[in-house]
Protein backbone atom coordinates (compact mmCIF):
# COMPACT_ATOMS: atom_id res chain seq x y z
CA UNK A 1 30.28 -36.23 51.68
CA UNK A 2 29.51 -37.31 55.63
CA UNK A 3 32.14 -39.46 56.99
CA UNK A 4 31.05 -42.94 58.31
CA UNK A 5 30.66 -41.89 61.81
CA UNK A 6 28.39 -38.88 60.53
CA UNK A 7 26.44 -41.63 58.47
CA UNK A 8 26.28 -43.25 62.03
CA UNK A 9 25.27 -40.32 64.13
CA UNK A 10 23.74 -37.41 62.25
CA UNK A 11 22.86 -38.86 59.10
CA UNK A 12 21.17 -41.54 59.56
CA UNK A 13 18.30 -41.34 56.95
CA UNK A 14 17.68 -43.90 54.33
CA UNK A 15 15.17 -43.16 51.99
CA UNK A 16 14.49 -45.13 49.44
CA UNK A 17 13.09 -42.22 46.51
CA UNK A 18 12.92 -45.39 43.75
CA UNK A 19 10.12 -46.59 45.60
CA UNK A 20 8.12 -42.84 46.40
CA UNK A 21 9.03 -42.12 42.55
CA UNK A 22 8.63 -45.04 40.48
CA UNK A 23 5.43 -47.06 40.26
CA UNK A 24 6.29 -50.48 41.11
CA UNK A 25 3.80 -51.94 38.67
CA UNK A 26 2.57 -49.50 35.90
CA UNK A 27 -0.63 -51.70 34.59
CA UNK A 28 -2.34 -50.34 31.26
CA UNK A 29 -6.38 -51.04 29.86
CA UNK A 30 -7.27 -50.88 26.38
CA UNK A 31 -11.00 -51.89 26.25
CA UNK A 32 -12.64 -52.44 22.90
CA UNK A 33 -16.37 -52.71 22.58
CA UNK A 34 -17.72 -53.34 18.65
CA UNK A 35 -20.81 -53.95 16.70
CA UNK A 36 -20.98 -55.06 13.20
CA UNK A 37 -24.26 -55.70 11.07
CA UNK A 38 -24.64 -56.00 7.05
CA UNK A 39 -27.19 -57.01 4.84
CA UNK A 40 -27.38 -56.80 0.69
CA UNK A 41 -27.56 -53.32 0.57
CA UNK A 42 -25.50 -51.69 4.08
CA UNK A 43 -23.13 -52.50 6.28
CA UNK A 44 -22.88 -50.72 9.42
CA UNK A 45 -19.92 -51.01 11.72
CA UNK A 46 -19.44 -49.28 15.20
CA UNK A 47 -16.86 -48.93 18.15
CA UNK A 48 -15.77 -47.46 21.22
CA UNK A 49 -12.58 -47.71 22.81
CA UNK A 50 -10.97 -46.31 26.17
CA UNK A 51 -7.52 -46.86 27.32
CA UNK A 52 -5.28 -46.06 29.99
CA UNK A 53 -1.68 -46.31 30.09
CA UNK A 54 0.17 -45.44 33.56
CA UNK A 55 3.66 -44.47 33.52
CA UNK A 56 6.82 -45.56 35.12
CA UNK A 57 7.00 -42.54 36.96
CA UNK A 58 3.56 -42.12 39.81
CA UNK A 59 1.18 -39.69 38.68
CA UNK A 60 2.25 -39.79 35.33
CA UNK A 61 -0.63 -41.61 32.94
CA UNK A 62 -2.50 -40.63 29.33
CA UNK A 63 -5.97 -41.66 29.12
CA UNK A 64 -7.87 -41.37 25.86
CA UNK A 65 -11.57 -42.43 25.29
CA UNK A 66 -14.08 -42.00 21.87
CA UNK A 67 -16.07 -43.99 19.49
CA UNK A 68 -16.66 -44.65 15.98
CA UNK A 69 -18.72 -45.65 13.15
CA UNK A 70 -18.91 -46.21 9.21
CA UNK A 71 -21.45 -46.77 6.85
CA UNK A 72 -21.87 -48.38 3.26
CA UNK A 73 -25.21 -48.04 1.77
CA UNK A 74 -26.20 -49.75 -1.80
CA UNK A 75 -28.52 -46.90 -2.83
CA UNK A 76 -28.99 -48.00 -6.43
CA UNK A 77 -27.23 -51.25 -7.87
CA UNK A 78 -24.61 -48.77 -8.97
CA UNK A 79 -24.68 -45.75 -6.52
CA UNK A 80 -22.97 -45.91 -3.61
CA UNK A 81 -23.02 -43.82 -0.10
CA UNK A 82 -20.28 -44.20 2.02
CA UNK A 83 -19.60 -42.02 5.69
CA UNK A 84 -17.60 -42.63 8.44
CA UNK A 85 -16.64 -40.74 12.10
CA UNK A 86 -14.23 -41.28 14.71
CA UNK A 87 -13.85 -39.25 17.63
CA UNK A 88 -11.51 -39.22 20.68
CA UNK A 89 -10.71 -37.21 23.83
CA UNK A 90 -7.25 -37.72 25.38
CA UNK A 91 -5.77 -36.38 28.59
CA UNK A 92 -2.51 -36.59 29.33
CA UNK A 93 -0.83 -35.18 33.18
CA UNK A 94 3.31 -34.90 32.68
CA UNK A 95 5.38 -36.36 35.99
CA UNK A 96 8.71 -37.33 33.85
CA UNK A 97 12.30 -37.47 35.03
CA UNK A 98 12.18 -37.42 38.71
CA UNK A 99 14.84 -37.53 40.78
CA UNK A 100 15.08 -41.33 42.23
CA UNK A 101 18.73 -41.37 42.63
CA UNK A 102 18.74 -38.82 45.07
CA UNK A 103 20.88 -39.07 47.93
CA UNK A 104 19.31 -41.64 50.49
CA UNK A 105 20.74 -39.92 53.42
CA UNK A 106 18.07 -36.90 52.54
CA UNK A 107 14.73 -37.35 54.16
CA UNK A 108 11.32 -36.25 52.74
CA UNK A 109 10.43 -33.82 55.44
CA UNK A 110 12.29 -31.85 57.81
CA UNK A 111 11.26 -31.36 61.80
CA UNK A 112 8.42 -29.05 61.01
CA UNK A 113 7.28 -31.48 58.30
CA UNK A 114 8.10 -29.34 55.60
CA UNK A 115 9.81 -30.47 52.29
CA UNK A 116 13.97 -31.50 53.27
CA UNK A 117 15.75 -28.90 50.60
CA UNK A 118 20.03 -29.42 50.62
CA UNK A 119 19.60 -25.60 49.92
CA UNK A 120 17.37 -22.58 48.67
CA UNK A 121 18.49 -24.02 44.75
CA UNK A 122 17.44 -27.46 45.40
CA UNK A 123 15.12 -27.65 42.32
CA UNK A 124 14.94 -31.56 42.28
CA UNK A 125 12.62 -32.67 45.35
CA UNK A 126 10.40 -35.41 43.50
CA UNK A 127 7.63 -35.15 45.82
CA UNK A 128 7.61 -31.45 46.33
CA UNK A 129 7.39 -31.29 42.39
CA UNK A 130 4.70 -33.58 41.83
CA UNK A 131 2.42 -32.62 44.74
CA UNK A 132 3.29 -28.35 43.55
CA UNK A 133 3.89 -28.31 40.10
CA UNK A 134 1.42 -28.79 37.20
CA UNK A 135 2.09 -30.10 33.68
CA UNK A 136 -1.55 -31.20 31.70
CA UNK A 137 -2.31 -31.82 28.33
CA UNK A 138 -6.37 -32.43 27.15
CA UNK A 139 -7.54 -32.64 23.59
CA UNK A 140 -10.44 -33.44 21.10
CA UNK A 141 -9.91 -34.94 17.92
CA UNK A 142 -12.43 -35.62 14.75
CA UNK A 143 -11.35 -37.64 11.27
CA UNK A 144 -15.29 -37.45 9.47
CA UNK A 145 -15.73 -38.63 5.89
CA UNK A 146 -18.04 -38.91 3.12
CA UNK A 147 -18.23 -39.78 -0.29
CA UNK A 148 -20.21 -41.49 -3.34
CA UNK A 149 -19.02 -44.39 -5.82
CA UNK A 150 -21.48 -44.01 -9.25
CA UNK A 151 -20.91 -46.48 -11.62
CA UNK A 152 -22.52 -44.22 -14.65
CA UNK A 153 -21.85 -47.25 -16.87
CA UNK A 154 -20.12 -50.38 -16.73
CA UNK A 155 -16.36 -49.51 -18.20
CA UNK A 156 -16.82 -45.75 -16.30
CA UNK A 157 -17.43 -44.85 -12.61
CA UNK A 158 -17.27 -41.41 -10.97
CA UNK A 159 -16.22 -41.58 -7.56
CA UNK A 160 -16.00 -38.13 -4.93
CA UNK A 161 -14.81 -37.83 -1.11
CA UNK A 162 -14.77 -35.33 0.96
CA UNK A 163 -12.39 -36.17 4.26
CA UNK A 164 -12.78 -33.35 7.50
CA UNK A 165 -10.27 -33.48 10.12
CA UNK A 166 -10.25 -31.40 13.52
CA UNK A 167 -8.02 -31.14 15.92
CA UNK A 168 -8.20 -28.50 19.61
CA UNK A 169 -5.59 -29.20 22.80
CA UNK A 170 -5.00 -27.04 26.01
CA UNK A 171 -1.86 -27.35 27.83
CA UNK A 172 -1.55 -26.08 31.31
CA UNK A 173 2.09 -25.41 33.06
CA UNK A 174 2.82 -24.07 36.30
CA UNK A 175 6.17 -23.86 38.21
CA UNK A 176 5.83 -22.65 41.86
CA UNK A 177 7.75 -20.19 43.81
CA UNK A 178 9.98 -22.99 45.29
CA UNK A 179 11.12 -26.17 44.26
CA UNK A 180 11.65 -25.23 40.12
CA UNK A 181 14.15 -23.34 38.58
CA UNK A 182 11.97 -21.75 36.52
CA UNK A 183 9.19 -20.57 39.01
CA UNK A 184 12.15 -19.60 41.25
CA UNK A 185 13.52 -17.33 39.03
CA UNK A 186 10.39 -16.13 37.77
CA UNK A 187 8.97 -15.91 40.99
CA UNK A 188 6.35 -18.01 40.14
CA UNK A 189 5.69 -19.34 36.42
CA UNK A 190 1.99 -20.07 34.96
CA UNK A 191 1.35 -20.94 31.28
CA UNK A 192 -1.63 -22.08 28.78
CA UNK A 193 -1.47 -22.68 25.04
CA UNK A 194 -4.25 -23.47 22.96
CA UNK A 195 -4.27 -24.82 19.68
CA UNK A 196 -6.65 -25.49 16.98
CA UNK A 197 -6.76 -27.05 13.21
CA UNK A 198 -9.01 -27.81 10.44
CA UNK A 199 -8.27 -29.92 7.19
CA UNK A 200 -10.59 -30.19 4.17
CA UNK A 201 -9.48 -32.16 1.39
CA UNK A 202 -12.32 -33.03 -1.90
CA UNK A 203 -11.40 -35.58 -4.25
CA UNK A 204 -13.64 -36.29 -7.44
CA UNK A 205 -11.88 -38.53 -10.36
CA UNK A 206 -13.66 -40.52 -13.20
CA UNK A 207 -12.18 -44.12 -13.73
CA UNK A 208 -12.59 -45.66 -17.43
CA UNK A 209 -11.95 -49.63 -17.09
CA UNK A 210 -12.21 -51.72 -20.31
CA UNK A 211 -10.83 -54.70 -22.20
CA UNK A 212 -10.55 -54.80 -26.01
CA UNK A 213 -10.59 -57.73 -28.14
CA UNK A 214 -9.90 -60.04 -24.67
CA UNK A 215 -6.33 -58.48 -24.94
CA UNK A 216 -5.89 -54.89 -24.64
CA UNK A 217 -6.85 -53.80 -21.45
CA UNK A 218 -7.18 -49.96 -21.02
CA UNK A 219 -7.40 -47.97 -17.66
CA UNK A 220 -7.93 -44.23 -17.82
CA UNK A 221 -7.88 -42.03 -14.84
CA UNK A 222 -8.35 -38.48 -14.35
CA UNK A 223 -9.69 -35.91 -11.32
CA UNK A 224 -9.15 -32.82 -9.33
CA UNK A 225 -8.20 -32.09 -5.51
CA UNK A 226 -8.58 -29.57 -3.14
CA UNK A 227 -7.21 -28.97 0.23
CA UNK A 228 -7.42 -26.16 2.92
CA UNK A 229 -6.01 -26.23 5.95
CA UNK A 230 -5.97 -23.68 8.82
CA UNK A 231 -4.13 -23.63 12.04
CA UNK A 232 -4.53 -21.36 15.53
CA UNK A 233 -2.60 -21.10 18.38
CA UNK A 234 -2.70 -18.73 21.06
CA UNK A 235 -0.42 -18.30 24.65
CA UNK A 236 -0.82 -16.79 27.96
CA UNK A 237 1.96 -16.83 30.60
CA UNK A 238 2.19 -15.04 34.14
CA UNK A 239 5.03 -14.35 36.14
CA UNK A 240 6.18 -13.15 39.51
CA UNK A 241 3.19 -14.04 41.27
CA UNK A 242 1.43 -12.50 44.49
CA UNK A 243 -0.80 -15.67 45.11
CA UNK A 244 -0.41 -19.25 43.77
CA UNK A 245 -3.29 -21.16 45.44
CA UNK A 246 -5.19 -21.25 41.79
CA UNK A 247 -1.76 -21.21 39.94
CA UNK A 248 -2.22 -20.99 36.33
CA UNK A 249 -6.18 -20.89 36.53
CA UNK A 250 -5.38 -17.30 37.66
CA UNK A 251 -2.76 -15.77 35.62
CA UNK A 252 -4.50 -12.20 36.67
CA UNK A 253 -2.65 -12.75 39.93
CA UNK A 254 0.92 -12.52 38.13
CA UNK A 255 2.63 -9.12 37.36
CA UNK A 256 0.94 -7.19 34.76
CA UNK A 257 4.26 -5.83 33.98
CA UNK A 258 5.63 -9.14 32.74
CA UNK A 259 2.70 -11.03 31.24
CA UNK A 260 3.21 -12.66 28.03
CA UNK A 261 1.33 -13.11 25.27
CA UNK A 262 1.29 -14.82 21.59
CA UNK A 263 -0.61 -15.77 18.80
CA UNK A 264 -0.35 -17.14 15.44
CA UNK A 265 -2.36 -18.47 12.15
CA UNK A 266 -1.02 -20.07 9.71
CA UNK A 267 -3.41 -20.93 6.38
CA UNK A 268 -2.66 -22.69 3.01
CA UNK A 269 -4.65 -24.26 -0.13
CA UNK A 270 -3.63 -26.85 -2.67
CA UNK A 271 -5.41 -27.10 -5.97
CA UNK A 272 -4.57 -30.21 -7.60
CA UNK A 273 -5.35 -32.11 -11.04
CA UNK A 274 -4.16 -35.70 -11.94
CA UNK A 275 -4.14 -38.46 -14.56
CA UNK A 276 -2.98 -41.60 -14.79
CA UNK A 277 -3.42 -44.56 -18.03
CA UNK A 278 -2.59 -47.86 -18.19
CA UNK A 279 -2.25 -50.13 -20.97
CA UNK A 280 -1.67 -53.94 -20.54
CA UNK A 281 -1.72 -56.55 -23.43
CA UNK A 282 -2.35 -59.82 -23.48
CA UNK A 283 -1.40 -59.60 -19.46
CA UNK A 284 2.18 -60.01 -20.17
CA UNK A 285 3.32 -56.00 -21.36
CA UNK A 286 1.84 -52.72 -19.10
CA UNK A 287 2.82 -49.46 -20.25
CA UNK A 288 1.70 -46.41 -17.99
């Protein structure tokens, strides 16, 4: 703690790390463009979106952009198509909990114009960890569907869907040398993890609508399900590094000794059969 005439005479920095860390207006877009059309037999609707969000912090944003559609088509007076797609890519860079209380009397740079550190475990330099460290996050997602309504006659329709969703991220991480705990005690710290799932789920059920004598009215439901889903995800870390100009785009250039991988699949099925009946009278009593 400098004494006021140090604060006078040797300390006599004031830098104001709110402003270099926080943005001082974090604006956000979310831009919607849409087409619609229908007729008697199909409607068609389509979109695409992209939007932007900025953080509080500077340099940290998400930005995701993709489209989608879905169709009804009267095939027959009582068969109908239905499909649908939406697809989005996302990307997200990670600049979180900087350090904009830090002591005002500590300037950016030092003499030689190289990052100011209070000492070799000063881990919490703002800039120094922005401009050195990376933290990214990019992924593709797809939700498809598709299915048929057939009204085989008019108290019983058969209706089946089949729903596909797909989902694939990469997440890149690297702590340098200096600056981070980690890639100071690691000497160095690069990371990626992948990850990738797929979910298939068929649904096919018969509905059985009628009224009786104007007051028993009868629903009858019945139908099957099934679901798979499967899941990878794989990691590759590097440590004690001999060159960090690529970081973690070259993990080679960590120690073979202390590389580290994993890997894991996970897998599971659901078979699934259901009913359901309903009987109302007169509108005033339903028993299920």
């Amino acid at each position: 703690y400098p004494s006021i005439q140090e604060l006078q005479t040797t300390w006599t920095t004031n830098t104001r790390w709110e402003d270099l860390v926080l943005r001082r207006l974090p604006v956000s877009n979310n831009t919607t463009v849409q087409v619609r059309s229908s007729n008697d037999k199909t409607s068609f609707l389509a979109s695409a979106n992209y939007f932007h969000d900025n953080g509080v912090f500077v340099d940290d944003w998400y930005k995701k952009f993709g489209g989608k559609f879905s169709v009804d088509h009267k095939l027959y007076k009582n068969f109908i198509l239905k499909a649908g797609a939406n697809i989005m890519h996302s990307q997200r860079n990670y600049n979180p909990g900087r350090s904009y209380n830090r002591n005002p009397i500590f300037p950016v740079y030092d003499a030689e114009g190289n990052y100011w550190l209070y000492s070799d475990q000063d881990y919490y330099h703002p800039i120094a960890l922005k401009e050195h460290s990376t933290n990214t996050t990019e992924g593709t997602s797809v939700i498809a569907n598709a299915g048929v309504e057939w009204r085989i006659f008019p108290a019983f329709t058969l209706t089946s869907q089949f729903n596909y969703k797909h989902g694939e991220r990469i997440q890149d991480i690297y702590n340098p040398k200096k600056y981070s705990e980690s890639g100071t005690f690691n000497k160095g710290f690069g990371q990626i993890i992948n990850g990738k799932d797929d979910n298939i789920v068929v649904d096919v059920y018969g509905t059985y609508d009628k009224v009786l004598a104007q007051k028993h009215h009868l629903t009858a439901m019945a139908g099957y399900s099934f679901e798979n889903y499967r899941a990878r995800s794989s990691s590759l870390a590097g440590k004690d590094f001999v060159n960090e100009t690529l970081g973690n785009e070259n993990l080679a250039a960590g120690n073979p000794e202390l590389y580290e991988i994993e890997n894991g699949l996970s897998e599971s099925k659901l078979v699934s059969g259901l009913m359901r009946l309903n009987y109302g009278y007169d509108n005033r009593y339903l028993f299920t």
